[in-house]
Structure formats: C-alpha cells, structure tokens
PDB file of N, CA and C in Angstrom:
ATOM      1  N   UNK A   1      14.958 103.174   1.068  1.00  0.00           N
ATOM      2  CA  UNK A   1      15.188 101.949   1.845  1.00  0.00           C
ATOM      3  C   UNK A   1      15.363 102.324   3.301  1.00  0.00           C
ATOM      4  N   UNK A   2      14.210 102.446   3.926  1.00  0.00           N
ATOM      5  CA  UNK A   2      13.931 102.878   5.215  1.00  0.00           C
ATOM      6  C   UNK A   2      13.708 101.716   6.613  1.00  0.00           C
ATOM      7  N   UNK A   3      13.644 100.447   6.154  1.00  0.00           N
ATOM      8  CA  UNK A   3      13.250  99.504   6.924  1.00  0.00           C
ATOM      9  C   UNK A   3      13.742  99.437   8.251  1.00  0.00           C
ATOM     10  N   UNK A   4      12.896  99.159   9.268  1.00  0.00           N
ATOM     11  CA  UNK A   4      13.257  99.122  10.392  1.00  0.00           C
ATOM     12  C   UNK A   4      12.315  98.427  10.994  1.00  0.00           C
ATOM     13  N   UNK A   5      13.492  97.370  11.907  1.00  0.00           N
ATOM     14  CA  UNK A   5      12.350  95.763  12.815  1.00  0.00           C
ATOM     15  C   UNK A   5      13.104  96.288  13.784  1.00  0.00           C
ATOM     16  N   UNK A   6      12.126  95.979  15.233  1.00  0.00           N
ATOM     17  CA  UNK A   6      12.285  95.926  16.268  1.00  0.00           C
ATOM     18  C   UNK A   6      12.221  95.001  17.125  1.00  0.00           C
ATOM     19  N   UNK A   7      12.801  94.306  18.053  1.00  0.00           N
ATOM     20  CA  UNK A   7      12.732  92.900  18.481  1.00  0.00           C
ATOM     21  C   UNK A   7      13.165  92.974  20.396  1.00  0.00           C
ATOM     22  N   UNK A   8      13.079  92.500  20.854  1.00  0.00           N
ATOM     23  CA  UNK A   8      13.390  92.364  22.174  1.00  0.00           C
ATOM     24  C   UNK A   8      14.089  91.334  22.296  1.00  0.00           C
ATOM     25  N   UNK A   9      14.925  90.954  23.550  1.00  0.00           N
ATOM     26  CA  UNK A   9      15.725  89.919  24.126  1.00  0.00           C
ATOM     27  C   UNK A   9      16.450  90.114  25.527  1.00  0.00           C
ATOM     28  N   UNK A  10      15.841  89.344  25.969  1.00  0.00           N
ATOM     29  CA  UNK A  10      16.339  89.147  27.573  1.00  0.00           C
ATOM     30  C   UNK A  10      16.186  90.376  28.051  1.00  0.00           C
ATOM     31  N   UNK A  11      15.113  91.552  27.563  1.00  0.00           N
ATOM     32  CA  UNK A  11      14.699  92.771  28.771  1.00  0.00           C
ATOM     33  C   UNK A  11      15.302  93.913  27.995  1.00  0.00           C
ATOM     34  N   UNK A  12      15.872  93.641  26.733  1.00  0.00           N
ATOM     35  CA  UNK A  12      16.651  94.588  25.783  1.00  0.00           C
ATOM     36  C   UNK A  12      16.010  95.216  24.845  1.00  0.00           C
ATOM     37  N   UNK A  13      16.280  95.993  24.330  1.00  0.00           N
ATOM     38  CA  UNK A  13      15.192  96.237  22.895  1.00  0.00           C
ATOM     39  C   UNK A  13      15.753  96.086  21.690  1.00  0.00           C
ATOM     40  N   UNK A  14      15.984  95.867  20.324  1.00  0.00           N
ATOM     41  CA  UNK A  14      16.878  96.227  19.437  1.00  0.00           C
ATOM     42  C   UNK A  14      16.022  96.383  18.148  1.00  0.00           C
ATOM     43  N   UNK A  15      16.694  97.082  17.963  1.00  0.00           N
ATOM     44  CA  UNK A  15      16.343  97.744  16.738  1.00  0.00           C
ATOM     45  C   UNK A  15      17.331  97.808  15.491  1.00  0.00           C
ATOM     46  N   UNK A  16      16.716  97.176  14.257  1.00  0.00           N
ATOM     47  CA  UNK A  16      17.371  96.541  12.938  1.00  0.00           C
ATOM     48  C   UNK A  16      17.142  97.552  11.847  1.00  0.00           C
ATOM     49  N   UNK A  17      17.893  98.480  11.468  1.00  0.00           N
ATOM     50  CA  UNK A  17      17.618  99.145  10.268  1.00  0.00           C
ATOM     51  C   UNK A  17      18.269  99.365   8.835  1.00  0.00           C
ATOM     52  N   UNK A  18      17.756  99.235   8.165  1.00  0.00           N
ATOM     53  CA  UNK A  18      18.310  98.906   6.515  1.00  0.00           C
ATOM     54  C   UNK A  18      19.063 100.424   6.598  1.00  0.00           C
ATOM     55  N   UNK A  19      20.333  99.876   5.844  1.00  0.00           N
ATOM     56  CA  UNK A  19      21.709 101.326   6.005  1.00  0.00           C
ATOM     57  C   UNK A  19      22.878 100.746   5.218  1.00  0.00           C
ATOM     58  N   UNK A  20      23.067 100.826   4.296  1.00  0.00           N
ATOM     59  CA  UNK A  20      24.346 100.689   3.769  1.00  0.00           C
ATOM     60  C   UNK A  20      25.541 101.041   3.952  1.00  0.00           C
ATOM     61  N   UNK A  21      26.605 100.588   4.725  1.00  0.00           N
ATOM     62  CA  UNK A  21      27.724 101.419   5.135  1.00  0.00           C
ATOM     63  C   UNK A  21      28.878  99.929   4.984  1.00  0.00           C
ATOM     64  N   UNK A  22      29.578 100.470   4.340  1.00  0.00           N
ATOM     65  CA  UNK A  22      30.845  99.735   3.803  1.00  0.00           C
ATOM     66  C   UNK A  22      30.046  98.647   3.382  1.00  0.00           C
ATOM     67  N   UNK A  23      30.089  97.421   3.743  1.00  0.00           N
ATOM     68  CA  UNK A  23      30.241  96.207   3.428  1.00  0.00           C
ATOM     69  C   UNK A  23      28.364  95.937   4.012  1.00  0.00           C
ATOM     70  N   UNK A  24      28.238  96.262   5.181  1.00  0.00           N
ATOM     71  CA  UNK A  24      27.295  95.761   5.529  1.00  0.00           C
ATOM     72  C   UNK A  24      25.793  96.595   5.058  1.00  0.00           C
ATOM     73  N   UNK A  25      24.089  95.742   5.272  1.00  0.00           N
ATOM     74  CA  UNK A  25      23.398  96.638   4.387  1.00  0.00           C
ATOM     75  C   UNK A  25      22.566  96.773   5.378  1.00  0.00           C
ATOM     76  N   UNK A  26      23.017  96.212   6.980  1.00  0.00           N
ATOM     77  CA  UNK A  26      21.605  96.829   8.216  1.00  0.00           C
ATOM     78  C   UNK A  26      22.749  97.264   9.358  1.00  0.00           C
ATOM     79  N   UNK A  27      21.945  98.028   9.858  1.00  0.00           N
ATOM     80  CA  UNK A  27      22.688  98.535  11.282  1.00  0.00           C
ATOM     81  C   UNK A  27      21.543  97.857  12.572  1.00  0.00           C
ATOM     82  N   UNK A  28      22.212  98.158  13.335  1.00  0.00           N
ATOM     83  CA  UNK A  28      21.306  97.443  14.933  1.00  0.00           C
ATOM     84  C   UNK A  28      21.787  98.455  15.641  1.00  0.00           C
ATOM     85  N   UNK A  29      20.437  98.994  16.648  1.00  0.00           N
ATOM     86  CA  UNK A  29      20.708  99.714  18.224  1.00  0.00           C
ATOM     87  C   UNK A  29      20.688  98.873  19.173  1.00  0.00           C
ATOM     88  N   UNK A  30      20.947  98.321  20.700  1.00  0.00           N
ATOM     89  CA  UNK A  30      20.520  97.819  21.143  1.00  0.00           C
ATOM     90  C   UNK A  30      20.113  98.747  22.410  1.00  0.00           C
ATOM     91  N   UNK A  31      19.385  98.464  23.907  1.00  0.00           N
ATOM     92  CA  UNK A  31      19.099  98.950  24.531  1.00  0.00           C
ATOM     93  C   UNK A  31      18.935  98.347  25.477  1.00  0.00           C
ATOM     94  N   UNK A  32      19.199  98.738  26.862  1.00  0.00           N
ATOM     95  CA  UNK A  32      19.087  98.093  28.203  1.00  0.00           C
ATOM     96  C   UNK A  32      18.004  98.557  28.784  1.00  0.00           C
ATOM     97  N   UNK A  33      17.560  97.910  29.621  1.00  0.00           N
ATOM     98  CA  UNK A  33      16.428  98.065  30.438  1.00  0.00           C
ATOM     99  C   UNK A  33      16.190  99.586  30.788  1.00  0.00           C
ATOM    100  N   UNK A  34      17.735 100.180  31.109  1.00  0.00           N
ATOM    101  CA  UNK A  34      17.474 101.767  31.762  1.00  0.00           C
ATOM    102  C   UNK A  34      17.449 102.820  30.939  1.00  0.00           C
ATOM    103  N   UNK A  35      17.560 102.006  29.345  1.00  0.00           N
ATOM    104  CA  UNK A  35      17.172 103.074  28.155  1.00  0.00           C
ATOM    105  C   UNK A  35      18.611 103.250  27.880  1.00  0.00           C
ATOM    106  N   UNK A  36      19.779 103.124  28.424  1.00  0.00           N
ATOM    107  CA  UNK A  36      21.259 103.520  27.841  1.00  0.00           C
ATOM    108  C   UNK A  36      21.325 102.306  26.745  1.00  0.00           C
ATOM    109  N   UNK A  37      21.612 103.083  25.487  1.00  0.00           N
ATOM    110  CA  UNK A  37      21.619 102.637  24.048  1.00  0.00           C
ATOM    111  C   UNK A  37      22.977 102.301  23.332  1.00  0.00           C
ATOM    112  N   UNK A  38      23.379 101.495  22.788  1.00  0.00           N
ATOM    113  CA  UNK A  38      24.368 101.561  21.804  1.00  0.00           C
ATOM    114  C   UNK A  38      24.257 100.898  20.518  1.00  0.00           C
ATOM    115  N   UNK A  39      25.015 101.730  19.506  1.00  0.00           N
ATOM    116  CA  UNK A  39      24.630 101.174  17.725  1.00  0.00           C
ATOM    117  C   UNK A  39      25.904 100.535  17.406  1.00  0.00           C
ATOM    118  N   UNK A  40      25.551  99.986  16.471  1.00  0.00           N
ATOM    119  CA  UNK A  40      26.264  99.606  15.524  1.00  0.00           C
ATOM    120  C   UNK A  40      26.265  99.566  13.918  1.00  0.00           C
ATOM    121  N   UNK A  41      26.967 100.299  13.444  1.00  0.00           N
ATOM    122  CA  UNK A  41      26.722 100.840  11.977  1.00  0.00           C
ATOM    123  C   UNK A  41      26.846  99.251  11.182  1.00  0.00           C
ATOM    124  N   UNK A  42      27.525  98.398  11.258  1.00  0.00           N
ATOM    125  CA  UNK A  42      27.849  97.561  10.281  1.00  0.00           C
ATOM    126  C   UNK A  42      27.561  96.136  11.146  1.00  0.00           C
ATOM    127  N   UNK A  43      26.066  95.808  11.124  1.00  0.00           N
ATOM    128  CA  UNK A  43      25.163  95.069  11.725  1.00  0.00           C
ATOM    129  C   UNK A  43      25.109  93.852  10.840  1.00  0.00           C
ATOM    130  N   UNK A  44      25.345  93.699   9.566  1.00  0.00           N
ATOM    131  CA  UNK A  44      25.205  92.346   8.791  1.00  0.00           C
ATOM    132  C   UNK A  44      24.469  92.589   7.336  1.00  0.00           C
ATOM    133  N   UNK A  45      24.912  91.814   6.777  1.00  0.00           N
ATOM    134  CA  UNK A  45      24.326  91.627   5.161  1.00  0.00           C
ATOM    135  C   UNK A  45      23.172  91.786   5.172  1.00  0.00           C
ATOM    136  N   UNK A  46      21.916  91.224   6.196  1.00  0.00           N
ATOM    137  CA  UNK A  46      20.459  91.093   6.212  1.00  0.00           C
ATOM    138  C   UNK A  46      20.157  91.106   7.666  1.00  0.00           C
ATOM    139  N   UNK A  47      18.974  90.899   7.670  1.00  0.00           N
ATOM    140  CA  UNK A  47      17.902  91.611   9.036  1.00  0.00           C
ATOM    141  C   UNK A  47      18.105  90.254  10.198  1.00  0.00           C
ATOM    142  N   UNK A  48      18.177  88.944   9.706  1.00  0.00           N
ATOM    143  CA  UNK A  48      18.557  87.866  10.620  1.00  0.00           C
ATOM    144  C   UNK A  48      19.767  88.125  10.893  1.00  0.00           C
ATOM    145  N   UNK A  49      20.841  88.045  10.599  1.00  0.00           N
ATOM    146  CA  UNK A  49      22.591  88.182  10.899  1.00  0.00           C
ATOM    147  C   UNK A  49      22.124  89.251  12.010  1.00  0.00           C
ATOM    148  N   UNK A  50      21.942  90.640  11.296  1.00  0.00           N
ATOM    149  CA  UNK A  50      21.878  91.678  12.380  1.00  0.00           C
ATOM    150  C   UNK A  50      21.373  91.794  13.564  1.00  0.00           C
ATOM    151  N   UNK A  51      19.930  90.712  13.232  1.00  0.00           N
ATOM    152  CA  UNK A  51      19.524  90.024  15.024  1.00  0.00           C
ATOM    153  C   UNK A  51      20.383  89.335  15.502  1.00  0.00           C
ATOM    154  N   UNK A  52      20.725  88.278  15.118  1.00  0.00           N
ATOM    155  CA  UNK A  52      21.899  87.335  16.096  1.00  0.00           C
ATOM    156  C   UNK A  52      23.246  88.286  16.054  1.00  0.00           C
ATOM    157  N   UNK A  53      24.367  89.503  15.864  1.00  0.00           N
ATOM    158  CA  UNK A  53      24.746  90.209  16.052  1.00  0.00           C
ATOM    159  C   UNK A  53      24.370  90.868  16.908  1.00  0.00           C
ATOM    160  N   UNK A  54      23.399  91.467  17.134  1.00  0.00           N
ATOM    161  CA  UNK A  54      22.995  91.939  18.364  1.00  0.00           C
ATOM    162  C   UNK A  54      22.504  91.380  19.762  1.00  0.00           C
ATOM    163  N   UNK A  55      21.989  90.132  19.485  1.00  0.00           N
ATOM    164  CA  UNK A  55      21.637  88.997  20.604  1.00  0.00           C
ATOM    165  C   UNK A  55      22.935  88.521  21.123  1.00  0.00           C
ATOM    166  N   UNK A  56      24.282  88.785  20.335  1.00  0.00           N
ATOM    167  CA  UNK A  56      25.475  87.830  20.570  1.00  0.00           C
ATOM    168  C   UNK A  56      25.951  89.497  21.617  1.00  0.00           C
ATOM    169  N   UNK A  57      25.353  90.456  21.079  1.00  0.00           N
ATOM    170  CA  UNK A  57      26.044  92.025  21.716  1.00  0.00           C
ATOM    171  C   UNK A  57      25.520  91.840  23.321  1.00  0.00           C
ATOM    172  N   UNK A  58      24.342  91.622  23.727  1.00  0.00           N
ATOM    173  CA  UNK A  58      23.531  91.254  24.314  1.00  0.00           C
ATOM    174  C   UNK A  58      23.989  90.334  25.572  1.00  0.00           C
ATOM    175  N   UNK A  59      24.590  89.404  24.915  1.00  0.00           N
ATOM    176  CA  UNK A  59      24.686  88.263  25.851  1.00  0.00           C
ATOM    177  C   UNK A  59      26.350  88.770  26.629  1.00  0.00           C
ATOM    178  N   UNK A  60      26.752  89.042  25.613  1.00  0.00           N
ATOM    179  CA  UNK A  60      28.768  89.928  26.032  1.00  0.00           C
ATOM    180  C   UNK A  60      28.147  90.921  26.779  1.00  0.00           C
ATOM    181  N   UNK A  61      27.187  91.724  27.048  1.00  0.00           N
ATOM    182  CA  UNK A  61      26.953  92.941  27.768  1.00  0.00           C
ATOM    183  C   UNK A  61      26.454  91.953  29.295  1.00  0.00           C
ATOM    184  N   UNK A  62      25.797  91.175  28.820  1.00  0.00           N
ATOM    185  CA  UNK A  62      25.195  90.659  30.442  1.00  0.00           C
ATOM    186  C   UNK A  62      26.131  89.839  30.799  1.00  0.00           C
ATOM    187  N   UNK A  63      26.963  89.014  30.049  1.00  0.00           N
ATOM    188  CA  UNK A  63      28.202  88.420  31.219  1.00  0.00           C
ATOM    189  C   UNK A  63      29.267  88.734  31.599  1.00  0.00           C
ATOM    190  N   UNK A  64      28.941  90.555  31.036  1.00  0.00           N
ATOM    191  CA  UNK A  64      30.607  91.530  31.997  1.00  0.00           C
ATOM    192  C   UNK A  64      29.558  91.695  32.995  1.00  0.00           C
ATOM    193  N   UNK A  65      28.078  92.096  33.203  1.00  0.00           N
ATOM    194  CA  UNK A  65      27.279  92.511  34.428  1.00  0.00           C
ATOM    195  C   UNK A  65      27.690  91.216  35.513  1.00  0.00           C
ATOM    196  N   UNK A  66      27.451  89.960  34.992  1.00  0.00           N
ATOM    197  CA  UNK A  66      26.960  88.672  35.651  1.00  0.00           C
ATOM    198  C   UNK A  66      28.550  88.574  35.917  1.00  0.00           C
ATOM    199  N   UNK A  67      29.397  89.260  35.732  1.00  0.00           N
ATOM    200  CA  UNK A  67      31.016  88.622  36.311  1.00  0.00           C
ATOM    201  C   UNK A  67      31.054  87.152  36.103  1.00  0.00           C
ATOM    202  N   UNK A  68      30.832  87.111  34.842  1.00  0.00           N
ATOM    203  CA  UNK A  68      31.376  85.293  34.003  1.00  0.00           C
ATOM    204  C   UNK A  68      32.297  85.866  33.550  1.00  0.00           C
TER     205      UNK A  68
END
C-alpha cells in the first residue's frame, strides 16, 4: 500500500500518501513555493480529509505570512 496523490494549492505542492500510523491511514507533505517542506504523519482516515488537512495547513501558514 504505496499510494501517493499529489495536488497543488495556492502555489504549494502536497503530497498524500497511504501510511498507517496510529489512528490515521494517509500522511500529507506540504511545500512552499521555495521548496521548504513539512509532513505530517497522521493526515486523515482517507485521501480527501488528508487534502482538506493540508489545504486547512496551507491557509494557517499563509495568514501568519499575511499578518491576519
């Protein structure tokens, strides 16, 4: 169980991969424009959750940049 989706958002990259760890059964990387990366082991039950988990990571990363 190797699966891995890749998706973009707002200039980001992320990446969804099937991983079983505790509770959850995908992990997510995400990535900024300048290539500095961060994971998250326990991304969601399935491959949608783990996108909007990471789109929600996404949006908290750009409104500490955007000083909201």
């Amino acid at each position: 169980m190797n699966e891995q989706i890749t998706d973009s958002y707002k200039g980001w990259s992320i990446t969804v991969t099937a991983e079983d760890t505790m509770c959850a059964h995908f992990s997510f990387s995400i990535a900024d424009p300048s290539g500095k990366a961060q994971h998250v082991s326990m991304g969601g039950h399935n491959v949608q959750r783990a996108l909007e988990r990471a789109k929600e990571m996404i949006d908290l990363e750009l409104s500490f940049t955007n000083g909201e």
